[in-house]
N, C-alpha and C. Protein backbone atom coordinates (compact mmCIF):
# COMPACT_ATOMS: atom_id res chain seq x y z
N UNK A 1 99.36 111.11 80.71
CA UNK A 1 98.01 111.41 81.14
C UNK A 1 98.01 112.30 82.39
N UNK A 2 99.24 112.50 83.44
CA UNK A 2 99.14 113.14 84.72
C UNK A 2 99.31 114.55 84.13
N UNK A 3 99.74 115.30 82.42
CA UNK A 3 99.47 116.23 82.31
C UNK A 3 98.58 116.52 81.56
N UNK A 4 98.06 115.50 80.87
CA UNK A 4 96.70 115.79 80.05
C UNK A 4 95.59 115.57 81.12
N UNK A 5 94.95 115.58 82.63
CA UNK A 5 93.97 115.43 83.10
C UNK A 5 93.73 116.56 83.29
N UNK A 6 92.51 116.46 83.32
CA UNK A 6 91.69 117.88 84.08
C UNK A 6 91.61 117.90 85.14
N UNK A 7 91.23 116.75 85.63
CA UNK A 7 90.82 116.91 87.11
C UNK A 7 91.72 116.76 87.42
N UNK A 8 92.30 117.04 89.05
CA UNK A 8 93.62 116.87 89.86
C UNK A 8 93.65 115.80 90.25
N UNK A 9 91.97 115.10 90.62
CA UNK A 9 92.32 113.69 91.31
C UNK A 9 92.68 112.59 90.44
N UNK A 10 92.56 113.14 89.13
CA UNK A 10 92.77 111.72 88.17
C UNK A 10 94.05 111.73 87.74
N UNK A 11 94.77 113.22 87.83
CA UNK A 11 95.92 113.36 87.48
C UNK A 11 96.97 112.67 88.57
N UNK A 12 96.39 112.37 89.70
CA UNK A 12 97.12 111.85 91.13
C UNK A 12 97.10 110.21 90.66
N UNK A 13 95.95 110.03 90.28
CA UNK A 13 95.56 108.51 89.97
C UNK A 13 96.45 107.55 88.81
N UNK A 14 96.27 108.65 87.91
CA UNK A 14 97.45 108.37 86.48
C UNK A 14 98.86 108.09 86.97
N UNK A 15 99.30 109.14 87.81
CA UNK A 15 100.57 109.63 88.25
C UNK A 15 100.69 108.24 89.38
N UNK A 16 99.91 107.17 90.19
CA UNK A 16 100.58 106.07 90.37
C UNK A 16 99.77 105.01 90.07
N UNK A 17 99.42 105.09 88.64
CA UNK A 17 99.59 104.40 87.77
C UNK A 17 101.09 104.36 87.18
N UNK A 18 101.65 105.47 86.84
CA UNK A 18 102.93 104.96 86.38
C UNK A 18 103.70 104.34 87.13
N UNK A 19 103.83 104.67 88.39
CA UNK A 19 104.63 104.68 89.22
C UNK A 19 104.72 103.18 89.94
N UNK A 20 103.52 102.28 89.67
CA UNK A 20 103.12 100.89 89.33
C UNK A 20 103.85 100.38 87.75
N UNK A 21 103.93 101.12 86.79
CA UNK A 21 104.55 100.79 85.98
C UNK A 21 106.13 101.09 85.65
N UNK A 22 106.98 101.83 86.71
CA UNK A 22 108.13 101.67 86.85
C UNK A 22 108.21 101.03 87.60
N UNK A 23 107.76 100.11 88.64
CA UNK A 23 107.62 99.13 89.59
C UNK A 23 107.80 97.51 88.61
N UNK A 24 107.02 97.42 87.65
CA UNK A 24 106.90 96.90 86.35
C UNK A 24 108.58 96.47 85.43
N UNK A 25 109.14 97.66 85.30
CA UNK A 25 109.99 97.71 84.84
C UNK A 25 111.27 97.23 85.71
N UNK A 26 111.09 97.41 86.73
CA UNK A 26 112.37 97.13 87.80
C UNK A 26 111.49 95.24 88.28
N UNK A 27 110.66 95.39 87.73
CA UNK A 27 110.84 93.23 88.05
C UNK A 27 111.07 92.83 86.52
N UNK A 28 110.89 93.38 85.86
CA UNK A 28 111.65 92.90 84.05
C UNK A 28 113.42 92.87 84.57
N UNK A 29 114.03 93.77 85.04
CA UNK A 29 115.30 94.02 85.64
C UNK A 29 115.80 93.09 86.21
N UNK A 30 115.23 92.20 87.03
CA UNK A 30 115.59 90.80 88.08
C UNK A 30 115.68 91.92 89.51
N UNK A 31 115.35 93.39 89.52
CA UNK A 31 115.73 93.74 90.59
C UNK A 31 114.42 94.01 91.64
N UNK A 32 113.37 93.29 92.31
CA UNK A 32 112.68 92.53 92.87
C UNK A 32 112.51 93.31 94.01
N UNK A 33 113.64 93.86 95.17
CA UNK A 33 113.48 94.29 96.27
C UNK A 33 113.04 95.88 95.87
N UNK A 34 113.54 96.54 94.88
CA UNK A 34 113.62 97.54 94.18
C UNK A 34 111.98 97.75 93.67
N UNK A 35 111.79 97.04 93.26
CA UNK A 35 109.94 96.91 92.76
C UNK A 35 109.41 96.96 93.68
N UNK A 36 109.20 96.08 94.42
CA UNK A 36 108.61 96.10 96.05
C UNK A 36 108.57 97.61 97.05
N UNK A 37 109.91 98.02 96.85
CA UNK A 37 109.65 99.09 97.66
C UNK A 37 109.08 100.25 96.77
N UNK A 38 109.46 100.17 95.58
CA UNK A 38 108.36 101.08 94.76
C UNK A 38 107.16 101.17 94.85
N UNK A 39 106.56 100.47 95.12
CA UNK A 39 105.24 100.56 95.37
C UNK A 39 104.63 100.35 96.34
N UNK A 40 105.14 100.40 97.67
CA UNK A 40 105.67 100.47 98.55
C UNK A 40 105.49 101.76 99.28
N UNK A 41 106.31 102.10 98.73
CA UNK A 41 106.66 103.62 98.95
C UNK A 41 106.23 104.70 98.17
N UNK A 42 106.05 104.78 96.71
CA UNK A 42 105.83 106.18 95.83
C UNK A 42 104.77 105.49 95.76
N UNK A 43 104.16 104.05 95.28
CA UNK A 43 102.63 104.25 94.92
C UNK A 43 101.87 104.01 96.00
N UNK A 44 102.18 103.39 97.33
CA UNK A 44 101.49 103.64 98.73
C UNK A 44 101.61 104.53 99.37
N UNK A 45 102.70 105.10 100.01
CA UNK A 45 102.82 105.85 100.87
C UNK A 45 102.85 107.19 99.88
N UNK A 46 103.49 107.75 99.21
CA UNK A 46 103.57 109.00 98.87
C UNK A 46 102.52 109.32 97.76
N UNK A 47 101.85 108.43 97.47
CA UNK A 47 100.37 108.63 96.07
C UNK A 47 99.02 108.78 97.39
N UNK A 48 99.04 108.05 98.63
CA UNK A 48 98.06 108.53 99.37
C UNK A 48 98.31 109.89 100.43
N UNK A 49 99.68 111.05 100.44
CA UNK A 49 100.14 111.44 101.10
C UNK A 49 99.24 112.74 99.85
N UNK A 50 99.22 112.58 98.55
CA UNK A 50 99.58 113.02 97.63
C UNK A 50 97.85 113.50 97.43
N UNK A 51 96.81 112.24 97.50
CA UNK A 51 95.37 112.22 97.97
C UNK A 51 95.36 112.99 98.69
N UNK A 52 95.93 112.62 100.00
CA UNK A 52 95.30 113.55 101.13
C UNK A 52 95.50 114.60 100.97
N UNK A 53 96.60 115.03 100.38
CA UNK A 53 96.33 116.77 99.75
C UNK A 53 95.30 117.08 99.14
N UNK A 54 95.09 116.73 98.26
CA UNK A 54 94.11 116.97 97.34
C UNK A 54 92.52 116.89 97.80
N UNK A 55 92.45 115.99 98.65
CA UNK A 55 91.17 115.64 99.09
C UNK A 55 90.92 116.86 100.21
N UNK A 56 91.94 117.53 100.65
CA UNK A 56 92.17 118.49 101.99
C UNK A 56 91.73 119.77 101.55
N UNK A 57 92.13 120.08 100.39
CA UNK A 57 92.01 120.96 99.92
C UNK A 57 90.57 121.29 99.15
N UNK A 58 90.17 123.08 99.41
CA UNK A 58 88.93 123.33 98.50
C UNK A 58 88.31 122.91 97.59
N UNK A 59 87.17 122.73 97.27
CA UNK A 59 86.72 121.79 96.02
C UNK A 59 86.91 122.71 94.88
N UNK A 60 86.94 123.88 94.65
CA UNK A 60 87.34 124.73 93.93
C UNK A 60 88.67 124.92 93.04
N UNK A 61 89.48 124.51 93.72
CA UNK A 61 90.99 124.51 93.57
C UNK A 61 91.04 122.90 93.06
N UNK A 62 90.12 121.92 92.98
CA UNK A 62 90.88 120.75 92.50
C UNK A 62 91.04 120.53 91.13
N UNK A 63 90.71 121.71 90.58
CA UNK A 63 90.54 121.45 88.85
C UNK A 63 92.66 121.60 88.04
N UNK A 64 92.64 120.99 87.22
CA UNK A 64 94.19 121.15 87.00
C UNK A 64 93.88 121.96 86.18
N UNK A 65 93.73 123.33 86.41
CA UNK A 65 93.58 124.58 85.20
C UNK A 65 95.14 124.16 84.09
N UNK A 66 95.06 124.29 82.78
CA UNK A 66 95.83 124.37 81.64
C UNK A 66 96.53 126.00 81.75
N UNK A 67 97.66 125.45 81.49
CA UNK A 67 98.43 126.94 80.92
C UNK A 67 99.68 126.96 79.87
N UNK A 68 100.77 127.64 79.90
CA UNK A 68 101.08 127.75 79.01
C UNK A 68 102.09 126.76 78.47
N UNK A 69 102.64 125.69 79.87
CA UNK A 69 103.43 125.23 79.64
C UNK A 69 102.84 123.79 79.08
N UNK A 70 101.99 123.26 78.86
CA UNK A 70 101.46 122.20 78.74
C UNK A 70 101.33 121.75 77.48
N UNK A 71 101.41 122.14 76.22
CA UNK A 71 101.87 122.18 75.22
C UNK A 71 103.74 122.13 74.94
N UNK A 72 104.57 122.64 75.74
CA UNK A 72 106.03 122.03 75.78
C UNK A 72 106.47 120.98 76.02
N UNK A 73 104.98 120.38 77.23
CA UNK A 73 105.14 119.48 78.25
C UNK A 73 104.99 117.81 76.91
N UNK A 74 103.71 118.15 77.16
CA UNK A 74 102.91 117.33 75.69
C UNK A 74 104.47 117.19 74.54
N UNK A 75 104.83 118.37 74.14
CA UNK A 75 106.20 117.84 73.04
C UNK A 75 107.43 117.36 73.56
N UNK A 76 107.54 117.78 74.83
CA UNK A 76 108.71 116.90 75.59
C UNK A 76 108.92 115.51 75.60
N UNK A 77 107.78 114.93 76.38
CA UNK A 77 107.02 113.65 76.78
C UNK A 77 106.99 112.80 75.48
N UNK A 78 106.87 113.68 74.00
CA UNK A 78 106.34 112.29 72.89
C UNK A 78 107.83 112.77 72.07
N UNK A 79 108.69 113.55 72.70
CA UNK A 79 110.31 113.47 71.93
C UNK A 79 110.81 112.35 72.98
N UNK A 80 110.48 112.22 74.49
CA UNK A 80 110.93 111.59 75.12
C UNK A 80 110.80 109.77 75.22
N UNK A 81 109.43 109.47 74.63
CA UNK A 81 108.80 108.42 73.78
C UNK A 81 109.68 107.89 72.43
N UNK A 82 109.99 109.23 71.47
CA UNK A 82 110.06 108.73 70.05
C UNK A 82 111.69 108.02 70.94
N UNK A 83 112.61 108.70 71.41
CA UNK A 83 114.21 108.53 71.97
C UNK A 83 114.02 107.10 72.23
N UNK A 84 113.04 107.04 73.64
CA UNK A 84 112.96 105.39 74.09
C UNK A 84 112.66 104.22 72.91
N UNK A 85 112.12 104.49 72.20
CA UNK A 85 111.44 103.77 71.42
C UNK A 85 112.63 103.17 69.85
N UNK A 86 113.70 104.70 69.88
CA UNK A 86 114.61 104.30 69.07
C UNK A 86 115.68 103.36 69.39
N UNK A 87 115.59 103.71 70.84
CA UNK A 87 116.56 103.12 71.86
C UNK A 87 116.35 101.50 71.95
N UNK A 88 115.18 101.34 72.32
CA UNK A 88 114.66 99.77 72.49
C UNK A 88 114.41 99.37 70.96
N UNK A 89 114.11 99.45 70.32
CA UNK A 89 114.58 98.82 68.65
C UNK A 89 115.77 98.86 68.11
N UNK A 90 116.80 100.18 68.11
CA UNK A 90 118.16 99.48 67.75
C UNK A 90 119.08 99.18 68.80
N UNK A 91 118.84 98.71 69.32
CA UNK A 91 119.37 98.17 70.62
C UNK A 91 119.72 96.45 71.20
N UNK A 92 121.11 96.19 70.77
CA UNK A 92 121.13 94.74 70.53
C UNK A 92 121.18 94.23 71.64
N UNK A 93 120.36 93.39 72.33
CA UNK A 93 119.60 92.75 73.29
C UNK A 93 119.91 91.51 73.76
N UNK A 94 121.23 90.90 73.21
CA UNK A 94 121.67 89.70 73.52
C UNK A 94 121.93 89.08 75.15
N UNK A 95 121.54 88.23 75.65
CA UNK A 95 121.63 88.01 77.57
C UNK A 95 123.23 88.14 77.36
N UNK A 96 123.30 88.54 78.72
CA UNK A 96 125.15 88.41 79.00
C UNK A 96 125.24 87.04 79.53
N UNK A 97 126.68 86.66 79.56
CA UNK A 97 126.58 84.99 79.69
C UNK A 97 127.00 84.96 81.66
N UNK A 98 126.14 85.46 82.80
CA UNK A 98 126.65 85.38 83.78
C UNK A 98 125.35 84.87 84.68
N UNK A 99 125.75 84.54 85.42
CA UNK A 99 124.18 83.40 86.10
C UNK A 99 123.47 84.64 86.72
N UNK A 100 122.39 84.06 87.47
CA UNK A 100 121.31 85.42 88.08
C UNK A 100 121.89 86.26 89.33
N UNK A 101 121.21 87.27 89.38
CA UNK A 101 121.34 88.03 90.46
C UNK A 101 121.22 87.33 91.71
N UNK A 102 121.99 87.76 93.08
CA UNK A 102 121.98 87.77 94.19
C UNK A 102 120.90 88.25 94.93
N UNK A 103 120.03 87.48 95.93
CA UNK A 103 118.60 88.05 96.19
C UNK A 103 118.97 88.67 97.80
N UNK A 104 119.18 90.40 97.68
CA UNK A 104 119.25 90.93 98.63
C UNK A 104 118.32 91.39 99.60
N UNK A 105 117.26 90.93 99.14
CA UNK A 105 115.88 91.08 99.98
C UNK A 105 116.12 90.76 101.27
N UNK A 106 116.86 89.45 101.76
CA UNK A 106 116.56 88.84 102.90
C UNK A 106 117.76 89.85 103.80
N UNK A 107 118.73 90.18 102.93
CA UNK A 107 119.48 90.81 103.83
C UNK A 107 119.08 91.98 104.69
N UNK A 108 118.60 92.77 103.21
CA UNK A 108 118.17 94.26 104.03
C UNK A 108 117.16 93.65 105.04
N UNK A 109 116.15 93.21 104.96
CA UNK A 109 114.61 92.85 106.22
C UNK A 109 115.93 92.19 106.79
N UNK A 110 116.73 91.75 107.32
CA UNK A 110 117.18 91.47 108.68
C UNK A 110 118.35 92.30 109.05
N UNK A 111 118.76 93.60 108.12
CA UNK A 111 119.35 94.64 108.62
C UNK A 111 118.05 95.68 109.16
N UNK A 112 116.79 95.43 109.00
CA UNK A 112 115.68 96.64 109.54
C UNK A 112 115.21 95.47 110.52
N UNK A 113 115.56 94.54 110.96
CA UNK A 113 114.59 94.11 112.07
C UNK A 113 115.70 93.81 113.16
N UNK A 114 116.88 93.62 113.00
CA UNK A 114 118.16 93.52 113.80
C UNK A 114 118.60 94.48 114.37
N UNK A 115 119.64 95.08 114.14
CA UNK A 115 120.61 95.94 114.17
C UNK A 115 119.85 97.44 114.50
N UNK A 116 118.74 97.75 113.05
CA UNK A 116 118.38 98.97 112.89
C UNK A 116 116.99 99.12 113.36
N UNK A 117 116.57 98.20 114.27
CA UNK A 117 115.12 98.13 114.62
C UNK A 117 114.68 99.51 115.34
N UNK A 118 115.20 99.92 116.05
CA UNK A 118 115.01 100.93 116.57
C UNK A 118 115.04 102.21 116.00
N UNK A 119 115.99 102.76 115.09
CA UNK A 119 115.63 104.15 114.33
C UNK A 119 114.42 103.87 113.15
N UNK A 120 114.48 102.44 112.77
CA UNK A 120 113.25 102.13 111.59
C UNK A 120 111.85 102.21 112.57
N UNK A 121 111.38 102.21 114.06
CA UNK A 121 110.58 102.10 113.92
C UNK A 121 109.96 103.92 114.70
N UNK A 122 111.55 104.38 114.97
CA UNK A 122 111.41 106.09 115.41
C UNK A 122 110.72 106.77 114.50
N UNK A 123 111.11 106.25 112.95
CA UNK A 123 111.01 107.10 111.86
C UNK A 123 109.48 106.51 111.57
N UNK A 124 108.86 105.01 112.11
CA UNK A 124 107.56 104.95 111.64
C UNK A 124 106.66 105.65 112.38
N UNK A 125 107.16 106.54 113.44
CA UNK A 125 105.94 106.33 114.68
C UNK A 125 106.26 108.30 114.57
N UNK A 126 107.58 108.53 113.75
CA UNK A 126 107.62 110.05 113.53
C UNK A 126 106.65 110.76 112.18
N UNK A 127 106.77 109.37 111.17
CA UNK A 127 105.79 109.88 110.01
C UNK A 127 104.39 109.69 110.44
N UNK A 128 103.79 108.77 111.64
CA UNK A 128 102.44 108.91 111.48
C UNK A 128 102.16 109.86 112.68
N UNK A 129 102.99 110.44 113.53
CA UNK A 129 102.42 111.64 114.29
C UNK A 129 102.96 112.75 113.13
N UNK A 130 103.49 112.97 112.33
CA UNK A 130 103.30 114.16 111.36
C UNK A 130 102.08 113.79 110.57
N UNK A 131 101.70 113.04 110.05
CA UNK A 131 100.24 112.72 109.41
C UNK A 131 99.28 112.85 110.03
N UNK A 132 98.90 112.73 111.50
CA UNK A 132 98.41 113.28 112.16
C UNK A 132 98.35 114.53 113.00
N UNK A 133 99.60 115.43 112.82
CA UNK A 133 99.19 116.13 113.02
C UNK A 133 98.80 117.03 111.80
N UNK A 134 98.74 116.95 111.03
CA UNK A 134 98.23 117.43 109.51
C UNK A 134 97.02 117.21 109.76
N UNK A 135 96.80 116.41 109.30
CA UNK A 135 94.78 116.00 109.69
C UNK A 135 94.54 116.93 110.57
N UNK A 136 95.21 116.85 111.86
CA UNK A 136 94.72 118.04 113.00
C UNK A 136 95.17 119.40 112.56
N UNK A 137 95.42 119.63 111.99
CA UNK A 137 95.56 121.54 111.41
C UNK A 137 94.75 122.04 110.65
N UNK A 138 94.51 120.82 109.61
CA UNK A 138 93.56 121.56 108.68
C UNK A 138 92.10 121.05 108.41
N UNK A 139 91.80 120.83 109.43
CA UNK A 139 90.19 119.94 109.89
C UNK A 139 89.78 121.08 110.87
N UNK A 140 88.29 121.47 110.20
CA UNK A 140 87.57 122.59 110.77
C UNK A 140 86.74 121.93 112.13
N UNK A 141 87.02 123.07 112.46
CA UNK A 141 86.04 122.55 114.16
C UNK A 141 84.70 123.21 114.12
């Protein structure tokens, strides 16, 4: 759907929609910390980074004009479908016989609040003075 929209903002909207649904796929996985920061990160931070473009920009320019490639795109995407789809049906699915995953969650949050507290919170206080200064460049006076 992020190349079948017309509009740009719905195409942003679709686009983390998926990105909630590979989030989806990585807690089917048992891999948990991995989901979390997915959405997290590509469907919070970089899907509203992604808005604010769009919203910044001319009302003119928000239309997703069609061209030529969008029709390759469209046959890519449903060869890329039929593959998955052959894949997950002949695909023998039996559990492996080894107990669950190791929950590394707790480790990393006390490698970012310990050790690395200080460049984790350089890099928070460096992305929101670049976000601000964005806002301040392209905001008319």
């Amino acid at each position: 759907m992020v190349i079948v929209a017309r509009n740009l903002l719905h195409a942003v909207l679709f686009l983390i929609l998926s990105f909630v649904g590979i989030a989806g796929l990585y807690v089917t996985l048992s891999a948990d910390f991995v989901a979390v920061t997915q959405v997290l990160i590509y469907a919070g931070a970089i899907a509203v980074l992604m808005i604010f473009a769009v919203m910044l920009t001319p009302l003119s320019s928000r239309d997703n004009a069609g061209n030529y490639l969008q029709a390759p795109a469209l046959a890519l995407s449903g060869l890329v479908v039929a593959v998955f789809t052959f894949v997950i049906l002949e695909t023998d699915w039996r559990e492996a016989g080894r107990g669950p995953f190791e929950g590394t969650a707790s480790a990393i949050g006390e490698a970012l609040t310990s050790p690395f507290v200080l460049p984790f919170e350089i890099a928070a206080v460096l992305l929101t003075a670049a976000m601000i200064g964005a806002i301040v460049l392209v905001r008319e006076d």
